[in-house]
N, C-alpha and C. Protein backbone atom coordinates (compact mmCIF):
# COMPACT_ATOMS: atom_id res chain seq x y z
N UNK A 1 15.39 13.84 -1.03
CA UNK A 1 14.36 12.84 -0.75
C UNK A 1 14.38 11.77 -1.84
N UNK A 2 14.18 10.59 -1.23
CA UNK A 2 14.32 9.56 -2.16
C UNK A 2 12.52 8.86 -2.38
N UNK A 3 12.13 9.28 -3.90
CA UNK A 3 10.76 9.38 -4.64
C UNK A 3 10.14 7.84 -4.58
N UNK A 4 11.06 7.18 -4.75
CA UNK A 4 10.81 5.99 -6.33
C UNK A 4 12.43 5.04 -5.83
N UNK A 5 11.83 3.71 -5.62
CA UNK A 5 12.90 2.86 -5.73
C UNK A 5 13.21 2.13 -6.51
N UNK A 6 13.68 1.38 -8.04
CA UNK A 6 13.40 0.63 -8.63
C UNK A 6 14.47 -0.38 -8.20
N UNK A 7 14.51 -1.56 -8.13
CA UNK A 7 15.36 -2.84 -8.33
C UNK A 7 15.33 -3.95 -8.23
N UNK A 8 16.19 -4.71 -7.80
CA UNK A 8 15.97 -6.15 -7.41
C UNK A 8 15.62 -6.17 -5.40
N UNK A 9 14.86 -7.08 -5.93
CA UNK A 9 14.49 -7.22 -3.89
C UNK A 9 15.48 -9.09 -3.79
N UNK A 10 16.56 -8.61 -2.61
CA UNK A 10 17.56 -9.39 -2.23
C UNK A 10 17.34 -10.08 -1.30
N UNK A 11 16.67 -9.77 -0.45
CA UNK A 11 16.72 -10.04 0.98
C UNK A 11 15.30 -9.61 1.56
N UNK A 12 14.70 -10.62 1.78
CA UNK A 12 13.45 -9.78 3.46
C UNK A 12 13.17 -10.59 4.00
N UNK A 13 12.55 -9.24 4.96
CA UNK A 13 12.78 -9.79 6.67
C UNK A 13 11.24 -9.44 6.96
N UNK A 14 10.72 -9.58 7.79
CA UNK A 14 8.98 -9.64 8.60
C UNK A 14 8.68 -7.98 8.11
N UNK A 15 9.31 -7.07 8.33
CA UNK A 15 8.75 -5.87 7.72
C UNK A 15 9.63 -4.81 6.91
N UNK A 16 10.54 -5.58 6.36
CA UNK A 16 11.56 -5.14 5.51
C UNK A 16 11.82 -5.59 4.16
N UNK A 17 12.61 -5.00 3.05
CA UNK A 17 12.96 -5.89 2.12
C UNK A 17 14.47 -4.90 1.64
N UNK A 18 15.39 -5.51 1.64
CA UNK A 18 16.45 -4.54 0.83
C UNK A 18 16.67 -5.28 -0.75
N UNK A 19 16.66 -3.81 -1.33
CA UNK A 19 16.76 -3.72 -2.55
C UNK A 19 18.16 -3.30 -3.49
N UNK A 20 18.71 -4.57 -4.52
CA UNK A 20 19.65 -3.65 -5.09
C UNK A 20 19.43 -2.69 -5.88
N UNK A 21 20.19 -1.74 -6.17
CA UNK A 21 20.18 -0.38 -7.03
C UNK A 21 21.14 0.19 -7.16
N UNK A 22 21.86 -0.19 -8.38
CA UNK A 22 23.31 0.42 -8.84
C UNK A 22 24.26 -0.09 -7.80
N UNK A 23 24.39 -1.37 -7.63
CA UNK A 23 25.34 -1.82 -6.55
C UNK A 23 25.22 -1.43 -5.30
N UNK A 24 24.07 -0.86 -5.02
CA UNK A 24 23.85 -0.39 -3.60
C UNK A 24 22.70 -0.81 -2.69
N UNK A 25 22.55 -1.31 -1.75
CA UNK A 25 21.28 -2.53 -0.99
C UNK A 25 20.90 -1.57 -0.19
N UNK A 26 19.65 -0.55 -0.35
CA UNK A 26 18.52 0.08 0.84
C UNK A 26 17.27 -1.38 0.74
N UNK A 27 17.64 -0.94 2.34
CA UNK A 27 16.75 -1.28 3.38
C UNK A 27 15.86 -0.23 3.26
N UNK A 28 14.58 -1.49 2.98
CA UNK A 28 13.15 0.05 2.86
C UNK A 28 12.07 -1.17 3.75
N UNK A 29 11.72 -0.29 4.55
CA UNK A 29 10.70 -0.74 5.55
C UNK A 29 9.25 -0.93 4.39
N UNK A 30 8.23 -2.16 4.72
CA UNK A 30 7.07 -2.39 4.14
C UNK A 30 6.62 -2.64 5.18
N UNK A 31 5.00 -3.02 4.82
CA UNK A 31 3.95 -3.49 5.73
C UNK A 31 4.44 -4.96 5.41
N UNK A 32 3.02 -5.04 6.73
CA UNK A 32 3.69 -7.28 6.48
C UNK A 32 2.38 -7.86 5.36
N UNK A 33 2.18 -6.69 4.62
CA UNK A 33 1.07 -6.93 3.94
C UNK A 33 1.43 -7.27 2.92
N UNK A 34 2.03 -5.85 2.08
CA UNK A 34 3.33 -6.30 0.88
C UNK A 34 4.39 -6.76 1.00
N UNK A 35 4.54 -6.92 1.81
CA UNK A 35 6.42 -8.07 2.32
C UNK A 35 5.53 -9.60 1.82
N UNK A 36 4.46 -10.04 1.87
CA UNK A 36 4.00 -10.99 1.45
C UNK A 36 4.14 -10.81 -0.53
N UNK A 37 3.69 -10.37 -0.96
CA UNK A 37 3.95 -10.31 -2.04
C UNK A 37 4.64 -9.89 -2.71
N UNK A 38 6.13 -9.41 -2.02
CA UNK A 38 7.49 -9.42 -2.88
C UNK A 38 7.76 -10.71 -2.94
N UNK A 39 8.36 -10.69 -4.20
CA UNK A 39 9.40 -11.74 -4.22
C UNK A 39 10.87 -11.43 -4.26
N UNK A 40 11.64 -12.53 -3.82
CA UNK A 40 13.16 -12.42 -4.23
C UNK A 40 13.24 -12.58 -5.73
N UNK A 41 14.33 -11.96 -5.52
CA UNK A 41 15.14 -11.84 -7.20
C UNK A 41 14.31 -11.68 -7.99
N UNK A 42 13.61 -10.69 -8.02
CA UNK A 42 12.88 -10.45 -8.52
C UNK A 42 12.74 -8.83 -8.91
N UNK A 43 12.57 -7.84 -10.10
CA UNK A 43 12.36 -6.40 -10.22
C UNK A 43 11.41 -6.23 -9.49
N UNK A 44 11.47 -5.22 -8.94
CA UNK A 44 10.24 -4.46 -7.83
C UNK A 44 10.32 -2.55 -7.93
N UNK A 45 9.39 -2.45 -7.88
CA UNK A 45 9.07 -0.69 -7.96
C UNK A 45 8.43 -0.49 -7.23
N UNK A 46 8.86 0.65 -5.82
CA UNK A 46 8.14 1.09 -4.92
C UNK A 46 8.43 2.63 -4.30
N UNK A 47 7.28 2.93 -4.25
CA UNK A 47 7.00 4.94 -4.06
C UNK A 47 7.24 4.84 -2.55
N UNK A 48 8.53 5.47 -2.44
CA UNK A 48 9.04 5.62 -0.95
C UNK A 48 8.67 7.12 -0.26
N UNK A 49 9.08 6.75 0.64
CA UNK A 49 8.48 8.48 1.90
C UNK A 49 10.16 8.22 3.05
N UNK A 50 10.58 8.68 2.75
CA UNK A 50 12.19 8.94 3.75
C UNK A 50 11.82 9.63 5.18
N UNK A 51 12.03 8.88 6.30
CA UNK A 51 11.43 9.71 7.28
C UNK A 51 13.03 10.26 8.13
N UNK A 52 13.69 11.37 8.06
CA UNK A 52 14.74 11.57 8.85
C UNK A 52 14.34 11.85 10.27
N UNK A 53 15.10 11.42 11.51
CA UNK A 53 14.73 11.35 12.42
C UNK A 53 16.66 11.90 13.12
N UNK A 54 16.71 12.72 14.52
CA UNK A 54 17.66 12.92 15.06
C UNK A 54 18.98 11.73 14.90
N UNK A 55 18.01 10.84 15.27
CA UNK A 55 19.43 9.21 15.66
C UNK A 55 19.02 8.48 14.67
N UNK A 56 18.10 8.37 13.61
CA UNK A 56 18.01 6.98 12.84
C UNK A 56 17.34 7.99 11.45
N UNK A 57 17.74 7.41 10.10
CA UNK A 57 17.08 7.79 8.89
C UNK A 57 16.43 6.73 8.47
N UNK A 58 15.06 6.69 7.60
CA UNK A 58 14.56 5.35 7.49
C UNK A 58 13.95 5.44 6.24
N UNK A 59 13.33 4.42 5.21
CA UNK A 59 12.82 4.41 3.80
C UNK A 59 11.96 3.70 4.61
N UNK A 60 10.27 3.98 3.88
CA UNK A 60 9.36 3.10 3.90
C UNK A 60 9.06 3.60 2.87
N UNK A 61 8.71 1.88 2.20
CA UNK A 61 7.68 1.92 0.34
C UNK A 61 6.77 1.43 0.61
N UNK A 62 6.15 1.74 -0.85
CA UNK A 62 4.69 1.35 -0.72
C UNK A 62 4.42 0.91 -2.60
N UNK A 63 3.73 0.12 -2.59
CA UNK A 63 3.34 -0.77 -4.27
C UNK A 63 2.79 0.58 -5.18
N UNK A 64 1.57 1.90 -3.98
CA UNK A 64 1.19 2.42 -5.31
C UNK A 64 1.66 3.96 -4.44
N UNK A 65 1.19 4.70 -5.13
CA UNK A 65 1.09 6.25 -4.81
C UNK A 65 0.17 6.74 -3.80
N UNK A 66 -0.92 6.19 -4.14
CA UNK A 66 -1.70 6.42 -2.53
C UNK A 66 -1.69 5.76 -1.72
N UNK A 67 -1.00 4.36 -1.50
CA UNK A 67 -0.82 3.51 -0.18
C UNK A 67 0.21 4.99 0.54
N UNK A 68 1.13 4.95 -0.24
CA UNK A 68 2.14 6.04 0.20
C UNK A 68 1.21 7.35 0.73
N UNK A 69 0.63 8.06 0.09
CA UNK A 69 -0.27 9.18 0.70
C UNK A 69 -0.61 8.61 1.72
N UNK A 70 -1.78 8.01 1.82
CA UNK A 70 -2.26 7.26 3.20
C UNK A 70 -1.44 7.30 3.99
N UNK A 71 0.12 6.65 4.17
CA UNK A 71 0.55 6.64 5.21
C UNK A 71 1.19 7.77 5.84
N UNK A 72 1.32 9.02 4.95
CA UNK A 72 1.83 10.23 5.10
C UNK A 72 0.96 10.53 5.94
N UNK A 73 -0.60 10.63 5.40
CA UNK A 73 -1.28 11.16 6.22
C UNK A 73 -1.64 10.74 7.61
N UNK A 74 -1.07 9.82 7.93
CA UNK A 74 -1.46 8.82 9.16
C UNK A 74 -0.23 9.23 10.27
N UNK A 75 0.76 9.61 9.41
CA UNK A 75 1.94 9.89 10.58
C UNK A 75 1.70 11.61 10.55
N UNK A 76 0.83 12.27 10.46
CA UNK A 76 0.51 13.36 10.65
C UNK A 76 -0.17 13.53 11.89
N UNK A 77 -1.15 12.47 12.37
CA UNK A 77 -2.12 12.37 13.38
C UNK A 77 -1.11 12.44 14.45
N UNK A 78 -1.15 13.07 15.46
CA UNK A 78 -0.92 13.26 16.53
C UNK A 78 -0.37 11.86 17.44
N UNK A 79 0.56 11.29 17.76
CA UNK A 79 0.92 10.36 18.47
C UNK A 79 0.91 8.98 17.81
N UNK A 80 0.99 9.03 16.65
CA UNK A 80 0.97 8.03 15.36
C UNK A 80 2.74 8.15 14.70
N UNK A 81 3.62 7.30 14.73
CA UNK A 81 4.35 7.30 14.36
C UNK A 81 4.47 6.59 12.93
N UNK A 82 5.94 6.46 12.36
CA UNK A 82 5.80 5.87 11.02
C UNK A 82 5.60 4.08 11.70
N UNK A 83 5.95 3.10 12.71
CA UNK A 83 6.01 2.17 13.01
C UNK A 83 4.76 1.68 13.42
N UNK A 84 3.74 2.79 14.03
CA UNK A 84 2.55 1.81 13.96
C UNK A 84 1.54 2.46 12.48
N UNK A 85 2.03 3.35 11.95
CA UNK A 85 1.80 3.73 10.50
C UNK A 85 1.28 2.82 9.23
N UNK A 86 2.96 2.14 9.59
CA UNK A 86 3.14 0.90 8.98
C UNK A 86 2.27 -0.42 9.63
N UNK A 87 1.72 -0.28 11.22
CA UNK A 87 0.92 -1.43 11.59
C UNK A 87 -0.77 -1.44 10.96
N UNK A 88 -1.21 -0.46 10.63
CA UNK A 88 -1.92 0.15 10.20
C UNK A 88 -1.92 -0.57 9.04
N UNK A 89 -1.24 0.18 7.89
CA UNK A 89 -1.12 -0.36 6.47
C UNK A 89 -0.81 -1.57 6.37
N UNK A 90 -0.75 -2.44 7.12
CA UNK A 90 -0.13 -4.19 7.09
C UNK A 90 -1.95 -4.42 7.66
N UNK A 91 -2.36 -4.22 8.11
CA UNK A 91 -3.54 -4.99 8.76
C UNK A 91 -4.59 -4.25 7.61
N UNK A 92 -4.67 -2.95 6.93
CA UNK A 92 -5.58 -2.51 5.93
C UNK A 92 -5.27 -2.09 4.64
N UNK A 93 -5.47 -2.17 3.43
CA UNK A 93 -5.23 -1.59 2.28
C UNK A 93 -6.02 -0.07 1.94
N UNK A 94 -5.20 0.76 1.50
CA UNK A 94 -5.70 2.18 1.31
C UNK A 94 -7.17 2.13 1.35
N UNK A 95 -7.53 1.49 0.04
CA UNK A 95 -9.14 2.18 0.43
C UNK A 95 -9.83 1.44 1.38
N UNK A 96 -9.78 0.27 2.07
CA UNK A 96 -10.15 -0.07 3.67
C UNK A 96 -10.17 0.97 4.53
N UNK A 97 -8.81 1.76 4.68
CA UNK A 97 -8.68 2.85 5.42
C UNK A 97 -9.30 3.76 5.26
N UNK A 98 -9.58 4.09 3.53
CA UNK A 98 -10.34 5.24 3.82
C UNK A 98 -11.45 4.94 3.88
N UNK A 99 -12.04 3.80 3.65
CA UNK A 99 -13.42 3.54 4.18
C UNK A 99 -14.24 3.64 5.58
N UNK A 100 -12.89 2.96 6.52
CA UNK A 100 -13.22 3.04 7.54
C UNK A 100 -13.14 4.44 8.71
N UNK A 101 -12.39 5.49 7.80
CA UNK A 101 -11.94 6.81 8.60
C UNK A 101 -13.57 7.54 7.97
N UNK A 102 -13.74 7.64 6.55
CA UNK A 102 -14.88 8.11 5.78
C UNK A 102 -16.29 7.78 6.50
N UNK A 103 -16.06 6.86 6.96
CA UNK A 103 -17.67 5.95 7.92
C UNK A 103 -17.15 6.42 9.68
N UNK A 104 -16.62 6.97 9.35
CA UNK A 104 -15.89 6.75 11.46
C UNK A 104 -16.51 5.72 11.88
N UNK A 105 -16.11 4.51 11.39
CA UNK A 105 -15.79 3.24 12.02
C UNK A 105 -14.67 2.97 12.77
N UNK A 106 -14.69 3.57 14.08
CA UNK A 106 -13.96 3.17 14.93
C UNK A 106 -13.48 1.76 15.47
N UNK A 107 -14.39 1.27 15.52
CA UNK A 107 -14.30 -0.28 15.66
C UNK A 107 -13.26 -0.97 15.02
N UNK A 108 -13.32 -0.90 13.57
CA UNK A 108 -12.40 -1.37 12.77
C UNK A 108 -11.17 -0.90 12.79
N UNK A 109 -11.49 0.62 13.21
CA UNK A 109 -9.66 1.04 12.89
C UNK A 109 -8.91 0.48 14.53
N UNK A 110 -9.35 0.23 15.60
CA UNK A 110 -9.19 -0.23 16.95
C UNK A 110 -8.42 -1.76 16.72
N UNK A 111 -8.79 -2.26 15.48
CA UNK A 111 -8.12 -4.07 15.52
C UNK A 111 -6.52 -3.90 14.67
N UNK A 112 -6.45 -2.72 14.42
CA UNK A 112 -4.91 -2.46 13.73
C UNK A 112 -3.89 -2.38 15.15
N UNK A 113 -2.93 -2.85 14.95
CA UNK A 113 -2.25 -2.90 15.77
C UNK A 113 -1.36 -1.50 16.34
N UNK A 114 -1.75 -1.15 17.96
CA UNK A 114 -1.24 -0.04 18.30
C UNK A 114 -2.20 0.97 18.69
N UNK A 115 -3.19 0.82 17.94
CA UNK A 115 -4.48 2.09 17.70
C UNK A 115 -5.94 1.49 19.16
N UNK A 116 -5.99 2.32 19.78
CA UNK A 116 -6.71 2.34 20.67
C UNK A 116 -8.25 2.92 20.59
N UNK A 117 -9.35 3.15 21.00
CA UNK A 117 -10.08 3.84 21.05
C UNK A 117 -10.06 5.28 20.60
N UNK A 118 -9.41 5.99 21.54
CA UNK A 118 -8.53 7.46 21.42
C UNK A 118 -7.91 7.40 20.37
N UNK A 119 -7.31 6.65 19.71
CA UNK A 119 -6.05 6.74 19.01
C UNK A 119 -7.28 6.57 17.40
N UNK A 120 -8.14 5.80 17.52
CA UNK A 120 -8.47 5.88 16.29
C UNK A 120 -9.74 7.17 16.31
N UNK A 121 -10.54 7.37 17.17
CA UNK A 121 -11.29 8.65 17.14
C UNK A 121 -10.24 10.00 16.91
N UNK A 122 -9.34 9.78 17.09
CA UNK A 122 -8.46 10.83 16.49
C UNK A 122 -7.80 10.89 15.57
N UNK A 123 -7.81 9.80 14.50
CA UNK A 123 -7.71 9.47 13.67
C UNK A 123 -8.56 10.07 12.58
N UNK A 124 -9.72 9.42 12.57
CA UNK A 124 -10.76 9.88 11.87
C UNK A 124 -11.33 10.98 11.83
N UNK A 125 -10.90 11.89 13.07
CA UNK A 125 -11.11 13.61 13.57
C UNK A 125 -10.41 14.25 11.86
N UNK A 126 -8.73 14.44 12.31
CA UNK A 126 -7.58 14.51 11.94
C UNK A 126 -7.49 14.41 10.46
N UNK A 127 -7.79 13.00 9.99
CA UNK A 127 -7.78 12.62 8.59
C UNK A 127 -9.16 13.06 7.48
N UNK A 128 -10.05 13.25 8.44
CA UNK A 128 -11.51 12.70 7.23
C UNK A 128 -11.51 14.21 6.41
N UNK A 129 -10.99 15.20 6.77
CA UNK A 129 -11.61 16.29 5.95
C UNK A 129 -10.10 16.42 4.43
N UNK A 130 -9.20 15.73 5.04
CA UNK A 130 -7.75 15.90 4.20
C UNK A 130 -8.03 14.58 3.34
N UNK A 131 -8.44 13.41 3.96
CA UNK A 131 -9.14 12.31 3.07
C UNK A 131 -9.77 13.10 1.85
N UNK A 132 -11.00 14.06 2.83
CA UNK A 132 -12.30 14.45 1.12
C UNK A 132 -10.87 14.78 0.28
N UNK A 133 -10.48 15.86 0.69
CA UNK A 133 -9.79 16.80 0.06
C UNK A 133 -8.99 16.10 -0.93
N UNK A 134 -8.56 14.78 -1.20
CA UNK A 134 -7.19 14.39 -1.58
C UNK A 134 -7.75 13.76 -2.53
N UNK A 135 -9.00 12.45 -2.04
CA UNK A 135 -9.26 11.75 -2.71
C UNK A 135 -10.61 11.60 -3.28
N UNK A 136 -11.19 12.79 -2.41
CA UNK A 136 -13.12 12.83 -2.74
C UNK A 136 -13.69 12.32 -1.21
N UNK A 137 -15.47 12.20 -1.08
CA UNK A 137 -15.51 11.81 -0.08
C UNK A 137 -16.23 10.25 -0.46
N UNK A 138 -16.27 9.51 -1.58
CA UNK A 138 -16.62 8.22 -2.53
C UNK A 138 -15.98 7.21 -1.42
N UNK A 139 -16.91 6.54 -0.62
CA UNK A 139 -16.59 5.81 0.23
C UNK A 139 -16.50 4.63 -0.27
N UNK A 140 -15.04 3.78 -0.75
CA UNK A 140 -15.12 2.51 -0.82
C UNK A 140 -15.91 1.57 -1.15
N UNK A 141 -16.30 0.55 -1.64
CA UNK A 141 -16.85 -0.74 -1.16
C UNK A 141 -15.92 -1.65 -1.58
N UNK A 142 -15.13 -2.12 -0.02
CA UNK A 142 -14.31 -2.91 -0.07
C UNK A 142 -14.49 -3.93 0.02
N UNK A 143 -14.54 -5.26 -0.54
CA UNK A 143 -14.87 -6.75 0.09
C UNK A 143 -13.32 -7.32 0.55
N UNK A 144 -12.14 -6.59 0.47
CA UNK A 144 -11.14 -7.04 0.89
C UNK A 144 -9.94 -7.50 -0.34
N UNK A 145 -10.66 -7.79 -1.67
CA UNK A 145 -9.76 -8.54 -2.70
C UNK A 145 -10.75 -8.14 -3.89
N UNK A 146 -9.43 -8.25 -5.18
CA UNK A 146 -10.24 -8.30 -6.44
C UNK A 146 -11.40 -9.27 -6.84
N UNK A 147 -12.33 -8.73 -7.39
CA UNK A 147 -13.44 -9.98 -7.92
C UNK A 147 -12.30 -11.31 -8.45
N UNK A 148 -12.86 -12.35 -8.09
CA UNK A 148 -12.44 -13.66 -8.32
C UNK A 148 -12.43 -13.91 -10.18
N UNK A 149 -13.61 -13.02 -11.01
CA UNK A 149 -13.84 -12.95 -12.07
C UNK A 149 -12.21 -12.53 -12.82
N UNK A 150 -11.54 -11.93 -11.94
CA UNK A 150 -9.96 -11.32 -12.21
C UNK A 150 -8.71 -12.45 -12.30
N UNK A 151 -9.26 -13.59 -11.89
CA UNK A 151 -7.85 -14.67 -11.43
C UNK A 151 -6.83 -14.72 -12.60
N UNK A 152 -7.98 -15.26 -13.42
CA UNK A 152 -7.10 -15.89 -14.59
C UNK A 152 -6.07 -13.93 -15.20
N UNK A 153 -6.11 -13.16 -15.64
CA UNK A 153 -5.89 -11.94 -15.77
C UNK A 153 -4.58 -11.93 -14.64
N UNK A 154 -4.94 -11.86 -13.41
CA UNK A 154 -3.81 -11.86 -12.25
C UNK A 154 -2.65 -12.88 -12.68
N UNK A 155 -3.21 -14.16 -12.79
CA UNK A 155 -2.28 -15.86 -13.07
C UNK A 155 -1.29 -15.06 -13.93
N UNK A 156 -2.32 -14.58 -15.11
CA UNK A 156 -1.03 -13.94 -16.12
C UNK A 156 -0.08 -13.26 -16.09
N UNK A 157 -0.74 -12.40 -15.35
CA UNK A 157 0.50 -10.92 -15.27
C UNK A 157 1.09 -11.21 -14.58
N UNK A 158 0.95 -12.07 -13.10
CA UNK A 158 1.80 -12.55 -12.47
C UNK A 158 3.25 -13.57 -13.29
N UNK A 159 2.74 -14.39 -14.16
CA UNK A 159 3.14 -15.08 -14.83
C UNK A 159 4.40 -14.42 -15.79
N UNK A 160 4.26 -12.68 -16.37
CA UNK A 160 5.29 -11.77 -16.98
C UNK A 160 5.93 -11.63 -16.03
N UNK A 161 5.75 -11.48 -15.05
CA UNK A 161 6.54 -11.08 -13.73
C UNK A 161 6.17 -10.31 -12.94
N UNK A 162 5.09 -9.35 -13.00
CA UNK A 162 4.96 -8.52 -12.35
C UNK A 162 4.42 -8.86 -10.84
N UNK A 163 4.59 -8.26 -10.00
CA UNK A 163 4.38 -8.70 -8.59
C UNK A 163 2.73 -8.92 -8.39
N UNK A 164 2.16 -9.78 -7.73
CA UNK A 164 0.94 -10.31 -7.46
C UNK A 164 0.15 -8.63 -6.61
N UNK A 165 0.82 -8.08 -5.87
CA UNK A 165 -0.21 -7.17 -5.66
C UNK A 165 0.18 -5.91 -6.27
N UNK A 166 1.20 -5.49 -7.32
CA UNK A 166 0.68 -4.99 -8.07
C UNK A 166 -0.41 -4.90 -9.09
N UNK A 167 -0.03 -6.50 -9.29
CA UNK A 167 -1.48 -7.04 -10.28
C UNK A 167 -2.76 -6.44 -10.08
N UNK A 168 -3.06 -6.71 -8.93
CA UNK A 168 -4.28 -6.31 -7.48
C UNK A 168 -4.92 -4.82 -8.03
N UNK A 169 -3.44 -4.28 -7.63
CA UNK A 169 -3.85 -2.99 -7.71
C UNK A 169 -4.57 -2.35 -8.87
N UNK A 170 -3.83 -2.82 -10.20
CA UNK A 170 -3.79 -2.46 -11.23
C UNK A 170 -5.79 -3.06 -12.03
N UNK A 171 -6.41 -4.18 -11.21
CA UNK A 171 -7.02 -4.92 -11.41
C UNK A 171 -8.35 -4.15 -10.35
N UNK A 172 -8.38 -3.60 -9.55
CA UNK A 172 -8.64 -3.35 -8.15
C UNK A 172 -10.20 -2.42 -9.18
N UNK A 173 -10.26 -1.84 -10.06
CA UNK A 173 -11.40 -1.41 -10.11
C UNK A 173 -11.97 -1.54 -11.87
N UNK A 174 -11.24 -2.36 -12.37
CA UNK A 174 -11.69 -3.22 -13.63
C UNK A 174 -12.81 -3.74 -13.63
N UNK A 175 -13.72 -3.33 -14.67
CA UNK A 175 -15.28 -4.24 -15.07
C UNK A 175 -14.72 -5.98 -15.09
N UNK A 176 -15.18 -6.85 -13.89
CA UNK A 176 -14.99 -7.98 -13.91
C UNK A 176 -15.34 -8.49 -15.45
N UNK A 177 -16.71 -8.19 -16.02
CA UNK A 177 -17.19 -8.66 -16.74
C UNK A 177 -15.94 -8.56 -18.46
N UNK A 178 -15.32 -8.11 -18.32
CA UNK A 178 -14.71 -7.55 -19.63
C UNK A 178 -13.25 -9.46 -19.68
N UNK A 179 -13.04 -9.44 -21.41
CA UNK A 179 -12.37 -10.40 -21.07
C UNK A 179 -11.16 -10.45 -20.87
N UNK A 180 -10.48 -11.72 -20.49
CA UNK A 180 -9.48 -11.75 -20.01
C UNK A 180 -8.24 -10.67 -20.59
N UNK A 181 -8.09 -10.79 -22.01
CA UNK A 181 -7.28 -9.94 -22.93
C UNK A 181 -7.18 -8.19 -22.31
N UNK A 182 -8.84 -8.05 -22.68
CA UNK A 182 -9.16 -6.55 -22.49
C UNK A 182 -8.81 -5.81 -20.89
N UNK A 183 -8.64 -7.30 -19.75
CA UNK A 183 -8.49 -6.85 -18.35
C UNK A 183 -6.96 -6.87 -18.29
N UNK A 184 -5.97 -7.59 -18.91
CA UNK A 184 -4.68 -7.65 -19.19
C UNK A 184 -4.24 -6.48 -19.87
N UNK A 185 -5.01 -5.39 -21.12
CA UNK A 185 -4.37 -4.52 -21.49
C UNK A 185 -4.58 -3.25 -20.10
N UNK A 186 -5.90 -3.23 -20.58
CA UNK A 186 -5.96 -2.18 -19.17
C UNK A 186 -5.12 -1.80 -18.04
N UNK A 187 -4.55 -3.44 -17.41
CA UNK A 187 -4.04 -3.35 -16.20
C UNK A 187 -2.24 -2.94 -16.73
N UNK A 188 -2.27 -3.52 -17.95
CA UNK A 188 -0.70 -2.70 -18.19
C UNK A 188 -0.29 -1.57 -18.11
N UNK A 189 -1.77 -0.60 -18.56
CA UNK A 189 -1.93 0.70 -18.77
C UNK A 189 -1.73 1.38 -17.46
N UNK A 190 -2.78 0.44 -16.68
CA UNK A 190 -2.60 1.35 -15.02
C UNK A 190 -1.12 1.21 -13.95
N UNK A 191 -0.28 0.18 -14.99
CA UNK A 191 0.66 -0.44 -14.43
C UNK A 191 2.08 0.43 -14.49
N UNK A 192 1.78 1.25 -15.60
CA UNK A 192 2.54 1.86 -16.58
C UNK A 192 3.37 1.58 -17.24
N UNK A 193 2.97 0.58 -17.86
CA UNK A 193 4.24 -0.17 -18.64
C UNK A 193 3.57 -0.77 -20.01
């Protein structure tokens, strides 16, 4: 099983990006969520899930460790494949998802692409007790994006290089109030680097 991808991102496509690594270009499936915030030629690090299948083998990554959980757990649900998995994770970010499985907000999980009525009440059946289990049952409060109080902090790290929604991530539950410096070390820390 292939863990961890590190390299250059060469090439992408609407829900793809291939990556070099030791002279060698995998094709690793993303959402069209983070396919927005790769860049070319650029280092990229992403926690992959290898799905082998009879006729086709496939890589899908993900920016952190639990986007990746999440989607494990989503291709567990019954008639959920890794392709609308991935439609899923392109239309919501982890804790969206688990907000909305944690609340059985059906409604919301219904506007992801693929997921039906049925498809998301079985969803939220399926997932919510492996959700507590994994991650607690601490329901979110998502407004969708980091406090705005974060920009200048993001500008920067973006600015070393690091990818804009790693930034995010790394930024995603930082005391807005703290300054710019102190939100820059932190986020290196969560960055691991």
């Amino acid at each position: 099983m292939i863990d961890i991808v590190k390299g250059i991102a060469i090439l992408k496509e609407e829900n793809s990006v291939t990556i070099m690594v030791g002279g060698i270009g995998l094709l690793i499936n993303v959402s069209s969520r983070e396919n927005k915030e790769i860049r070319l030629n650029e280092e990229i690090t992403l926690f992959t899930k290898m799905v082998v299948r009879e006729d086709d083998i496939s890589i899908y990554g993900f920016i952190s460790k639990r986007e990746r959980s999440i989607f494990s757990l989503l291709t567990m649900v019954s008639g959920i494949g890794p392709k609308v998995a991935m439609g899923i994770m392109g239309m919501y970010g982890e804790e969206e998802l688990r907000k909305y499985i944690l609340s059985s907000d059906v409604k919301s999980l219904t506007k992801a692409p693929g997921v039906g009525k049925k498809t998301a009440e079985r969803i939220i059946l399926e997932l919510k007790d492996r959700i507590v289990k994994i991650f607690g049952d601490f329901i979110p409060d998502v407004k969708g994006s980091v406090p705005l109080e974060n920009d200048d902090a993001i500008e920067a790290l973006v600015g070393l290089g690091f990818s804009a929604i790693e930034v995010k991530n790394a930024l995603m539950n930082v005391d807005p109030s703290l300054s710019v410096d102190d939100k820059i070390k932190i986020a290196l820390k969560n960055i691991g680097r």
